[in-house]
Protein backbone atom coordinates (compact mmCIF):
# COMPACT_ATOMS: atom_id res chain seq x y z
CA UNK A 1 -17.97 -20.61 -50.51
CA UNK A 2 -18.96 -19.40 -54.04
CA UNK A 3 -16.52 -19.87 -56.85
CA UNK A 4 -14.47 -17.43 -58.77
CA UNK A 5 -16.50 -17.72 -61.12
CA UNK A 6 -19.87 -17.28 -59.15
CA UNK A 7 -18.50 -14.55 -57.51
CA UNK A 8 -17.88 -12.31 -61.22
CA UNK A 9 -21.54 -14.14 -62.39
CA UNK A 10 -23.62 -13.00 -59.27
CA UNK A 11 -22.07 -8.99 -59.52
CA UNK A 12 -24.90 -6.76 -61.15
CA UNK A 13 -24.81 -5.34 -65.07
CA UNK A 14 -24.98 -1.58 -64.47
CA UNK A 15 -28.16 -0.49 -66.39
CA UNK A 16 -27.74 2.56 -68.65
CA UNK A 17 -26.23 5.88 -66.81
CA UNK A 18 -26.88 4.41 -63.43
CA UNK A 19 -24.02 4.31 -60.90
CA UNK A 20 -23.15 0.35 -60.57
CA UNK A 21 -23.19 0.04 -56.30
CA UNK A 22 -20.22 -1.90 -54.97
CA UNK A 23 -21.24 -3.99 -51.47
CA UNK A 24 -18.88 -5.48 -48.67
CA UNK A 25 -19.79 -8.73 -48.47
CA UNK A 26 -19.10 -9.42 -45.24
CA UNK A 27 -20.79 -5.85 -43.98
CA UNK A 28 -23.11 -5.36 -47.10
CA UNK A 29 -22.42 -2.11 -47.06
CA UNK A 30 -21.87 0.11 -49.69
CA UNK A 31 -18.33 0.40 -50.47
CA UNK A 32 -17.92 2.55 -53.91
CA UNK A 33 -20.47 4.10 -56.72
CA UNK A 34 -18.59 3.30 -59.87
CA UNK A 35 -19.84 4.73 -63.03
CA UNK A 36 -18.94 2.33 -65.67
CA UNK A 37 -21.72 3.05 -68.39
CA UNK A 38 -19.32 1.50 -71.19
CA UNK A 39 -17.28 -1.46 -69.24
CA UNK A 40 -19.67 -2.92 -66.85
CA UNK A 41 -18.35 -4.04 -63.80
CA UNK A 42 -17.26 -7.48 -65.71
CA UNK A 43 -16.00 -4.99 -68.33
CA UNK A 44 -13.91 -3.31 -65.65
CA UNK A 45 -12.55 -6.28 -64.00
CA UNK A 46 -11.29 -7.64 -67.58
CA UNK A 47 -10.14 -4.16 -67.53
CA UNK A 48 -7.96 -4.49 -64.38
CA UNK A 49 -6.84 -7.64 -65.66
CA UNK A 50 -5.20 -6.52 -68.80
CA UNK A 51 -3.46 -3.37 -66.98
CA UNK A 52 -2.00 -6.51 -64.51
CA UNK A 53 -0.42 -8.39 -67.77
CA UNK A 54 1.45 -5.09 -69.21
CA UNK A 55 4.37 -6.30 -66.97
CA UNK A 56 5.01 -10.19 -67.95
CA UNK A 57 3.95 -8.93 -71.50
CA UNK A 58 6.93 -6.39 -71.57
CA UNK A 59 9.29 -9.22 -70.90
CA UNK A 60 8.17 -12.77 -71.35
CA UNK A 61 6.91 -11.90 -74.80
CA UNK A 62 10.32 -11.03 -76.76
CA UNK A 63 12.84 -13.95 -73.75
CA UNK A 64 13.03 -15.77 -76.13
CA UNK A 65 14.99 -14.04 -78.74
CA UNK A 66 17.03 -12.18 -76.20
CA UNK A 67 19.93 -15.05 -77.11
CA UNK A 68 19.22 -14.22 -80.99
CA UNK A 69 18.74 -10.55 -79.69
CA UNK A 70 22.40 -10.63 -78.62
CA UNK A 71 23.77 -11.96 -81.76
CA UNK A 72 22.08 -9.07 -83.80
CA UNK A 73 23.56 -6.49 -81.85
CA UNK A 74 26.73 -7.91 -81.05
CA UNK A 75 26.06 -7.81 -77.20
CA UNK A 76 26.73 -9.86 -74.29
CA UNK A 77 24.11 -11.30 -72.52
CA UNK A 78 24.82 -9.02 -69.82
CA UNK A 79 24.30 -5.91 -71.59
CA UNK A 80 21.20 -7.53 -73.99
CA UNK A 81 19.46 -8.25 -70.64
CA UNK A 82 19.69 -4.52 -69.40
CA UNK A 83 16.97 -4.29 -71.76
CA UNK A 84 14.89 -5.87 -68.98
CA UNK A 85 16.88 -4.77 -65.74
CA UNK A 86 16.47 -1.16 -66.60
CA UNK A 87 13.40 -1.69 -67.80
CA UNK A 88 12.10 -2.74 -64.01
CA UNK A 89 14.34 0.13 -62.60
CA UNK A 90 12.05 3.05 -64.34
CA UNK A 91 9.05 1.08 -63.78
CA UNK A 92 9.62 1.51 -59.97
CA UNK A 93 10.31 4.92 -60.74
CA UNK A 94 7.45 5.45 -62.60
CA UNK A 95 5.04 4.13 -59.99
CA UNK A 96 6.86 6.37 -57.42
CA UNK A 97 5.50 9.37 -59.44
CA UNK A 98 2.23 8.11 -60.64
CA UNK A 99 0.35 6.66 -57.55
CA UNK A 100 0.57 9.85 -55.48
CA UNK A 101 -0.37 11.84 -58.80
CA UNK A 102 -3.34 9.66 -59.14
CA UNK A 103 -4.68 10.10 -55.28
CA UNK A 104 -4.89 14.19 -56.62
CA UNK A 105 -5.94 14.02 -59.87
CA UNK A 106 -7.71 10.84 -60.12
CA UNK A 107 -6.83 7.47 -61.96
CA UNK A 108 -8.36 8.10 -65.63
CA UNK A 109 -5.57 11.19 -66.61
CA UNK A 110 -2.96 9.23 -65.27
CA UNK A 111 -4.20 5.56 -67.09
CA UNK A 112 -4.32 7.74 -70.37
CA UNK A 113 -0.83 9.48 -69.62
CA UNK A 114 0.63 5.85 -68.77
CA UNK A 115 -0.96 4.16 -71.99
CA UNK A 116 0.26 6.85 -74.37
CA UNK A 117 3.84 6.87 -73.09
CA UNK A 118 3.95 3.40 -73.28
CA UNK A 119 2.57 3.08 -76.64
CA UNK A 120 5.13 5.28 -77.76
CA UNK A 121 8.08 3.99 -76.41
CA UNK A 122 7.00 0.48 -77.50
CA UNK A 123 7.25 1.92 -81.46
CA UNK A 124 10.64 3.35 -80.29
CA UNK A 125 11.80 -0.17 -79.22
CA UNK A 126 10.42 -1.40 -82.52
CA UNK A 127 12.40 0.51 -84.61
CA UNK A 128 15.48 0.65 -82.75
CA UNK A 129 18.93 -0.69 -84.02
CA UNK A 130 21.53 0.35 -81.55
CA UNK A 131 21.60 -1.55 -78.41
CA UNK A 132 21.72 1.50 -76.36
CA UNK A 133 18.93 3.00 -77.76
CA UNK A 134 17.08 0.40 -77.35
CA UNK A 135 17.47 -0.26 -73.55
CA UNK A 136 16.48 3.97 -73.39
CA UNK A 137 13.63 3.14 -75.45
CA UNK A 138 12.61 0.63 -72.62
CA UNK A 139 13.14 2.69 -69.69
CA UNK A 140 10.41 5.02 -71.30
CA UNK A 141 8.09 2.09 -71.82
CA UNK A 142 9.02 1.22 -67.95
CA UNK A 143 7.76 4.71 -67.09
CA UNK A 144 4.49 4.41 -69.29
CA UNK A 145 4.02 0.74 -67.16
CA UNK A 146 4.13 2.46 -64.17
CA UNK A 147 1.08 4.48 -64.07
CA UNK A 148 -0.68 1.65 -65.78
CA UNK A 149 -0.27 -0.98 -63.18
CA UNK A 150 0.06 1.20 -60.27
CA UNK A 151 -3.67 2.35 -60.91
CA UNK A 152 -4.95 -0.49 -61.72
CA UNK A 153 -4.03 -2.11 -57.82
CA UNK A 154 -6.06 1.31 -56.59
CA UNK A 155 -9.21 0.89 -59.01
CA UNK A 156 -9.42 -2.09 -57.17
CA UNK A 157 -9.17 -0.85 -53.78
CA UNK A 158 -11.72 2.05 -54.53
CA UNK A 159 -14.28 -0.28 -55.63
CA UNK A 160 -13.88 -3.13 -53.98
CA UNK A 161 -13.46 -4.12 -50.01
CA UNK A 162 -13.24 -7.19 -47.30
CA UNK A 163 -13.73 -10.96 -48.87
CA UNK A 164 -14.87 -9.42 -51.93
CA UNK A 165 -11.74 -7.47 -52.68
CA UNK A 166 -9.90 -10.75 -52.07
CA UNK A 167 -11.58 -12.30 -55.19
CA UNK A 168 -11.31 -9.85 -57.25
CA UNK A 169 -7.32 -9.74 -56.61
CA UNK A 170 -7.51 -13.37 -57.33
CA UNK A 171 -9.75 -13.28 -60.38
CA UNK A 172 -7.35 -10.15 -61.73
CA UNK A 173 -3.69 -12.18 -60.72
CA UNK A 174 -5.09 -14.87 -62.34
CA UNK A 175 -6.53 -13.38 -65.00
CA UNK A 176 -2.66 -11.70 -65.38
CA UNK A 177 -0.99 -15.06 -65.21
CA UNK A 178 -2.19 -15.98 -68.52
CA UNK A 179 0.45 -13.96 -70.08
CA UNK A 180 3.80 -15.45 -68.96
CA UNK A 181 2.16 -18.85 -69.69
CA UNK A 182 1.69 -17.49 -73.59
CA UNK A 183 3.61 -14.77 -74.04
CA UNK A 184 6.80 -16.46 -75.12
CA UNK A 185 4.52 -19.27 -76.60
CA UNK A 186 3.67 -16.36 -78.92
CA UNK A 187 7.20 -14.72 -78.80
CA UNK A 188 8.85 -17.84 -80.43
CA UNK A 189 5.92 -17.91 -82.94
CA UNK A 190 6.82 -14.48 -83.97
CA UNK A 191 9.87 -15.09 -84.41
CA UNK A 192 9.38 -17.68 -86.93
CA UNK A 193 7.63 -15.86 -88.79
CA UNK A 194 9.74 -12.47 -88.57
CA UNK A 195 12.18 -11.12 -85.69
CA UNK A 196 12.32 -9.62 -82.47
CA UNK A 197 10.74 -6.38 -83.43
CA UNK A 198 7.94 -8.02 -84.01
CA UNK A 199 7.43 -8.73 -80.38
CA UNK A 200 7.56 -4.88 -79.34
CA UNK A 201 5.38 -4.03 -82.17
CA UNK A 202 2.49 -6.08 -80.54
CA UNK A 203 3.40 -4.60 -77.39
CA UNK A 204 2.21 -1.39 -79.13
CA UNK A 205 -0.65 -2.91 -80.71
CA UNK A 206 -1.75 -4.01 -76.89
CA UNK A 207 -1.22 -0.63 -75.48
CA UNK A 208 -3.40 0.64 -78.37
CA UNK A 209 -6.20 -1.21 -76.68
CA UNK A 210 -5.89 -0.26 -73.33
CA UNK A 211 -5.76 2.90 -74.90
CA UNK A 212 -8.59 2.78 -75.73
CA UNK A 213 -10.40 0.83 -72.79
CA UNK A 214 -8.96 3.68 -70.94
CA UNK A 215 -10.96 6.42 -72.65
CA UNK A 216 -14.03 4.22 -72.35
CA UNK A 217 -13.35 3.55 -68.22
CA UNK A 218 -15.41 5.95 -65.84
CA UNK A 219 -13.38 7.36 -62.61
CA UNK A 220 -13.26 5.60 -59.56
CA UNK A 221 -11.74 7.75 -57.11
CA UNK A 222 -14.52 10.09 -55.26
CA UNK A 223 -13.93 13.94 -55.36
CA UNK A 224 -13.64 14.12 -51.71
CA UNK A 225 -11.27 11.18 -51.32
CA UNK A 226 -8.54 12.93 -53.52
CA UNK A 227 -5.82 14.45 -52.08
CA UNK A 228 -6.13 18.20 -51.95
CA UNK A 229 -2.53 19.60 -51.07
CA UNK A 230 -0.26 20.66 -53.39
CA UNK A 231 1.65 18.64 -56.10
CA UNK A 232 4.46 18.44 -54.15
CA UNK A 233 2.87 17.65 -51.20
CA UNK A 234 1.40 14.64 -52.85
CA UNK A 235 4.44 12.38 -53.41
CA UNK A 236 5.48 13.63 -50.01
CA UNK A 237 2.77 11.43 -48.78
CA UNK A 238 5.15 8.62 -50.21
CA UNK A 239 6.86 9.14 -47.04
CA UNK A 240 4.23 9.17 -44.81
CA UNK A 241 2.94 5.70 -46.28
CA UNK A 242 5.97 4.38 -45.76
CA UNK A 243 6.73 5.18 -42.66
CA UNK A 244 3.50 3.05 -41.48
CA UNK A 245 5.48 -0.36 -40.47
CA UNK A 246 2.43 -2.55 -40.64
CA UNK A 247 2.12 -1.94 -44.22
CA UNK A 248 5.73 -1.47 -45.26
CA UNK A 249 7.65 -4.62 -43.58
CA UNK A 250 5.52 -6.76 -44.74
CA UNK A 251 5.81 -4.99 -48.25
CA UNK A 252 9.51 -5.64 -47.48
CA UNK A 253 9.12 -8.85 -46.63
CA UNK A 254 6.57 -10.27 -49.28
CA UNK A 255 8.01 -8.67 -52.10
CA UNK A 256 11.90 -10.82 -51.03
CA UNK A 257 10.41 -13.27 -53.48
CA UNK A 258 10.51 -11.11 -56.36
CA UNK A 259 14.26 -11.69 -56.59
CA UNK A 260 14.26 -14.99 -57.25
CA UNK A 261 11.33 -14.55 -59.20
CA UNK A 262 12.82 -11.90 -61.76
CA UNK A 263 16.16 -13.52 -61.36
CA UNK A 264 14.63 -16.72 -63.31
CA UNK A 265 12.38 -14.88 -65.84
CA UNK A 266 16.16 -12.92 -66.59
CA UNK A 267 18.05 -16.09 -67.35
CA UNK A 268 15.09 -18.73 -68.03
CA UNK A 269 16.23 -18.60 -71.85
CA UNK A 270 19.82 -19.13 -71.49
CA UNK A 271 19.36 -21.92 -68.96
CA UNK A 272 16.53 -23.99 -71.53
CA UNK A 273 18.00 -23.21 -75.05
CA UNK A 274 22.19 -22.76 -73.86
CA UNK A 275 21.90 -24.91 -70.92
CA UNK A 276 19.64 -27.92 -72.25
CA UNK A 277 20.26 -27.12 -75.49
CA UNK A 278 16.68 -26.71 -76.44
CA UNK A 279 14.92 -24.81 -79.70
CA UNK A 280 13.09 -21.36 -78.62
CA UNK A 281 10.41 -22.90 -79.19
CA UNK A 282 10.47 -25.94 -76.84
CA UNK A 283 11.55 -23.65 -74.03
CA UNK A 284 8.71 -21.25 -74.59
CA UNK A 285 6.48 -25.11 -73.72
CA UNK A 286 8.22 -25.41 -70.50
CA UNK A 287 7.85 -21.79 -69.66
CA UNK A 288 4.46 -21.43 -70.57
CA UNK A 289 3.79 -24.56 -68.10
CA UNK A 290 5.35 -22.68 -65.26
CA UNK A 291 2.84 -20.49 -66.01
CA UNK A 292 0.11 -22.09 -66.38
CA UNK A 293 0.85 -24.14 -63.07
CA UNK A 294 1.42 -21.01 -61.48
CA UNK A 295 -1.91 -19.76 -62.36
CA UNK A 296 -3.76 -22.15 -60.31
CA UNK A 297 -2.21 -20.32 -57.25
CA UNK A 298 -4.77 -17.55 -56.78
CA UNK A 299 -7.59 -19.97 -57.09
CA UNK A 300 -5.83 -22.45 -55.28
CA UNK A 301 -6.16 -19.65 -52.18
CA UNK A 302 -9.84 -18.80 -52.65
CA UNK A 303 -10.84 -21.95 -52.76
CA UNK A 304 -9.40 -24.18 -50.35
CA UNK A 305 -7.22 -22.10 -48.36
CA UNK A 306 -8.84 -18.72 -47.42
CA UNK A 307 -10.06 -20.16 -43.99
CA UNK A 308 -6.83 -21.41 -42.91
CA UNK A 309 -4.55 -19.34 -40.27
CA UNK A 310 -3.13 -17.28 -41.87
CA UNK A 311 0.38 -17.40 -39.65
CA UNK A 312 0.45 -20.89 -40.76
CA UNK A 313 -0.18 -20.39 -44.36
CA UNK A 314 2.42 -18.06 -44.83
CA UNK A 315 4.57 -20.14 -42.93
CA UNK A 316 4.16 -23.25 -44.73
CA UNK A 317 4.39 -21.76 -48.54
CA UNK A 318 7.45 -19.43 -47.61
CA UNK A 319 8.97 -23.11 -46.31
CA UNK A 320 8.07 -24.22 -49.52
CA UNK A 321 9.53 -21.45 -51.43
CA UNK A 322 12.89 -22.14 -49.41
CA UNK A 323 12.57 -25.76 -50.33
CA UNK A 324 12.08 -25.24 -54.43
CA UNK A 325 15.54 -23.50 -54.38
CA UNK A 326 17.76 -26.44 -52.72
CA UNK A 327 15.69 -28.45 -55.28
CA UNK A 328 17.01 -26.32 -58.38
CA UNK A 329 20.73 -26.49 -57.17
CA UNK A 330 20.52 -30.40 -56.60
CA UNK A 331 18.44 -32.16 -59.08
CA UNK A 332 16.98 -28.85 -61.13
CA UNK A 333 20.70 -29.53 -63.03
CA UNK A 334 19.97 -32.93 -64.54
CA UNK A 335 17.22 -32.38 -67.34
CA UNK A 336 14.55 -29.73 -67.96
CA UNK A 337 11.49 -31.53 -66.92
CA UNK A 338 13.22 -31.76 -62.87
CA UNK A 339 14.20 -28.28 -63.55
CA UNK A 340 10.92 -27.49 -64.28
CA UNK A 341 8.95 -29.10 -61.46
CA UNK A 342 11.65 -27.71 -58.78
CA UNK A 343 11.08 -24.45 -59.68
CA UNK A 344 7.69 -24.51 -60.09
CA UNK A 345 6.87 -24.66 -56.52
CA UNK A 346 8.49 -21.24 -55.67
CA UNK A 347 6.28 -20.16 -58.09
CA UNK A 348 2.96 -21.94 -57.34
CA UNK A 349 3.79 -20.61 -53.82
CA UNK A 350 3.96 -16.67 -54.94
CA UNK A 351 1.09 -17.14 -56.53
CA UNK A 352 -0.96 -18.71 -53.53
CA UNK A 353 0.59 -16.24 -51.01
CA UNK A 354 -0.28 -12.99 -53.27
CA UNK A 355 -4.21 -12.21 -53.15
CA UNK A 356 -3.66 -12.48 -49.16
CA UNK A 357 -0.37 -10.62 -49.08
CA UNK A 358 -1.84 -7.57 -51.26
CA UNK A 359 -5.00 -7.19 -49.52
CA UNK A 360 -3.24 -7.54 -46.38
CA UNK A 361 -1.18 -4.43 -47.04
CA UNK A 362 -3.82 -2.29 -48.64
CA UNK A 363 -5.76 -2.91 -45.11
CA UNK A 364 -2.78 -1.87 -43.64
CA UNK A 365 -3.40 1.92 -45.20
CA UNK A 366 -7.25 3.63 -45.28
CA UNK A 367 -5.82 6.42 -47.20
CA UNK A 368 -3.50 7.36 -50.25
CA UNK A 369 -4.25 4.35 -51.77
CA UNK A 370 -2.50 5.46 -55.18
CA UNK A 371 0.79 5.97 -52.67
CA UNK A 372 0.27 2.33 -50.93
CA UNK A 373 -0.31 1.10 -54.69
CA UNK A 374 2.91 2.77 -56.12
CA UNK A 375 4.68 1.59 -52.89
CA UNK A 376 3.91 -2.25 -53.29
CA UNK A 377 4.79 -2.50 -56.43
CA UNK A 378 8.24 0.04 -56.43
CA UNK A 379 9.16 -2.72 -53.42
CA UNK A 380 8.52 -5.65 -55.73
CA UNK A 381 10.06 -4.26 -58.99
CA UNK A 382 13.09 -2.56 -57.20
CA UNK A 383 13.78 -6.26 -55.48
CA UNK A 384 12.65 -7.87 -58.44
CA UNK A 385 15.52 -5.67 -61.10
CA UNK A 386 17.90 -6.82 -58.26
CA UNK A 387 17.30 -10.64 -58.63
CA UNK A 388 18.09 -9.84 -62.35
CA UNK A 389 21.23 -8.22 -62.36
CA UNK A 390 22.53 -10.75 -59.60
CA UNK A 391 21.25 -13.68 -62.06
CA UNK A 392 22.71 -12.46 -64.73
CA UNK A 393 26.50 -12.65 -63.20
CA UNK A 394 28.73 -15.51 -65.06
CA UNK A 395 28.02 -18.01 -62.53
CA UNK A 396 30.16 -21.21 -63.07
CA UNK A 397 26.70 -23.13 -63.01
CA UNK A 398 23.54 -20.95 -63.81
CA UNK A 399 21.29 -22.76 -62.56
CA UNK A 400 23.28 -23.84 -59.35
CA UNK A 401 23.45 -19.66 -59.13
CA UNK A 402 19.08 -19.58 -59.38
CA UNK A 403 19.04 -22.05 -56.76
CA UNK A 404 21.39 -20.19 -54.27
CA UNK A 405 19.48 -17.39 -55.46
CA UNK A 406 16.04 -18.89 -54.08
CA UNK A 407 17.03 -20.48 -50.95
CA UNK A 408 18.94 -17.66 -49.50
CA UNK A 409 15.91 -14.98 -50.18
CA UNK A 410 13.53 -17.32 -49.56
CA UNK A 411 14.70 -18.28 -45.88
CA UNK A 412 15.15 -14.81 -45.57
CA UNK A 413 11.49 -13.67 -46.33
CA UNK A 414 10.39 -16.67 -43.99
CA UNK A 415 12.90 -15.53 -41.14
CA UNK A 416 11.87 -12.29 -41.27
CA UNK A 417 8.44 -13.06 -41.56
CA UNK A 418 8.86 -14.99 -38.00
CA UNK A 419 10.24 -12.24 -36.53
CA UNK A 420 7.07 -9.83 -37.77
CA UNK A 421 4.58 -11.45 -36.25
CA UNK A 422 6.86 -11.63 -32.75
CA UNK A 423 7.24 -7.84 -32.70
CA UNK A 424 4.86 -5.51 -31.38
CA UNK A 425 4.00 -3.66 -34.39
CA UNK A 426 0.55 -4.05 -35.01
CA UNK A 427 -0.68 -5.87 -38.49
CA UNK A 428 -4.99 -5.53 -39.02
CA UNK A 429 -5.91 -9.23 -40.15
CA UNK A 430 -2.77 -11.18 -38.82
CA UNK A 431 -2.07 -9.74 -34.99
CA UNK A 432 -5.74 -9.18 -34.41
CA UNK A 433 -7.15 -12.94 -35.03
């Protein structure tokens, strides 16, 4: 089997004008024309890659100053982390009304739409000095996320399919995994060297350049693929998408994790620096290794474990998932480092389980791909702003309250994944091997 990296080396440069022809590489037929005469189709994968970061970029890049961040504005940590809960919430809804929007008029007007909110609202946060405002200021940015990521998820559906597609969701999530491992590496630089604004005025410098990549990326979505009802009619096919139960349990059922998940990027500063008792920038070393572990996953998949059952593979890392949180309650409480290694297998094991959960749905749906798109990841953020809030309660032990946090969603995802694949609904690359 080729390498990631063999498999971005051995896809062809398109030469001038020319459309760049995208082959199954299971089928070898052709899956997409894609004319990118300025990104290339490296270009455009680097592309896809950045729009995949705007989400741990808008939070992991300003945790840690959200302890200082409550001291400036005279918060609680409840109300300071709104800023991120609320956040998630509009990003959901954003996706709801972008993805259907960008199966009629195409992915470019909504990518530039997206960017440009989002630039703006990042300046807002920037120069915000009311708590309040601030947290509006977000849910804006939230929106402007939306169509970013949402489109990116069906750029790579339109050009890419089978095996192939596979990669490329592994290249991109890994690719995206480099920025919780240095966004708050950066974060706690900045604020050495100035404050928390300084965090959401990168944010806008960032959004400047996918901006501007935007302008420069060609359309992917064929004329006659687009939707051609009426606007309305559009995000009705929200409804329709969903109501397909081989793609929407297991959206359901993969995106469980994102509580957890969310619920420890929410309180991940308070349990390092309040908890430990360590600097903001010691914490943003253990959180960056998380990362960085975490970004193996993806490769770790493509790799070694693409060929294995794939009832058995999701089996054994949403056991393992289950396992990490009775690990955090138990010894996760006696020092960082054991902390740090018991949580790091629920997120080594998202990770793994992701390129093969994503491709699974979007094989679930032929059509309204910017729907299935906004769908996936409404599931995951809605879940995800959940995990959050319920993290951010006063538990009498916060890490204790991650662990119980973990375990209970985790043996849920795995239970109901059980159940799945006992039922009669069909599932195209699980029920049919």
């Amino acid at each position: 089997m080729k390498s990631n990296t063999e498999v971005i080396e051995s896809m062809p440069e398109p030469v001038s004008a020319a459309p760049l022809a995208v082959y199954d590489v299971v089928t070898g037929n052709r899956t997409a024309d894609i004319r990118q005469v300025y990104l290339g189709n490296k270009g455009l994968i680097a592309f896809i890659g950045l729009m995949n970061m705007f989400i741990p970029l808008s939070t992991d890049l300003y945790l840690p100053a959200l302890p200082n961040m409550s001291t400036y504005f005279g918060s609680s940590s409840a109300i300071t982390n709104l800023t991120l809960s609320v956040f998630f919430i509009m990003y959901a809804v954003g996706m709801l009304f972008w993805g259907p929007l960008s199966d009629k008029y195409g992915r470019k007007p909504v990518l530039l739409a997206g960017s440009m909110v989002y630039m703006i609202s990042s300046i807002a946060c920037a120069l915000c000095y009311n708590i309040w405002f601030l947290i509006l200021a977000r849910a804006f940015q939230g929106i402007g996320a939306g169509g970013i990521t949402s489109v990116s998820m069906a750029i790579i559906k339109d050009s890419f399919s089978g095996k192939r597609r596979e990669s490329i969701l592994a290249i991109c999530q890994s690719i995206s995994g480099l920025a919780p491992m240095l966004a708050p590496v950066v974060g706690a630089l900045i604020l050495r060297l100035t404050n928390w604004r300084g965090a959401f005025w990168m944010l806008a410098a960032i959004s400047i350049i996918n901006l501007i990549l935007s302008v420069l990326y060609q359309e992917t979505l064929k004329d006659e693929e687009r939707y051609e009802g009426t606007l309305t009619g559009s995000i009705g096919r929200l409804v329709i998408v969903a109501r397909n139960k081989g793609f929407f349990i297991p959206a359901v059922i993969f995106s469980l994790g994102a509580l957890p998940f969310m619920g420890y990027i929410a309180v991940s500063s308070y349990i390092y620096e309040d908890y430990f008792g360590l600097s903001a920038q010691v914490y943003s070393y253990f959180f960056a290794a998380n990362a960085l572990i975490s970004l193996c996953g993806p490769f770790i998949y493509i790799r070694f474990l693409n060929g294995m059952d794939k009832k058995v593979f999701t089996l054994l890392f949403l056991g393992i998932s289950t396992l990490s949180g009775v690990l955090v309650m138990t010894v996760g409480t006696l020092a960082p480092i054991l902390f740090l290694l018991s949580f790091v297998l629920l997120s080594l094991s998202n990770y793994i389980i992701r390129p093969f959960s994503t491709n699974l749905m979007l094989e679930q749906q032929k059509s309204d791909t910017g729907s299935a798109a906004s769908l996936i990841n409404t599931v995951f953020t809605v879940l995800g702003a959940i995990g959050m809030s319920i993290a951010s309660v006063p538990w009498g032990n916060i890490i204790v309250g991650l662990g119980a946090l973990i375990t209970i969603f985790s043996a849920l995802s795995l239970v109901s994944w059980i159940l799945f694949l006992k039922s009669d609904i069909p599932c195209v690359g699980v029920k049919d091997l």
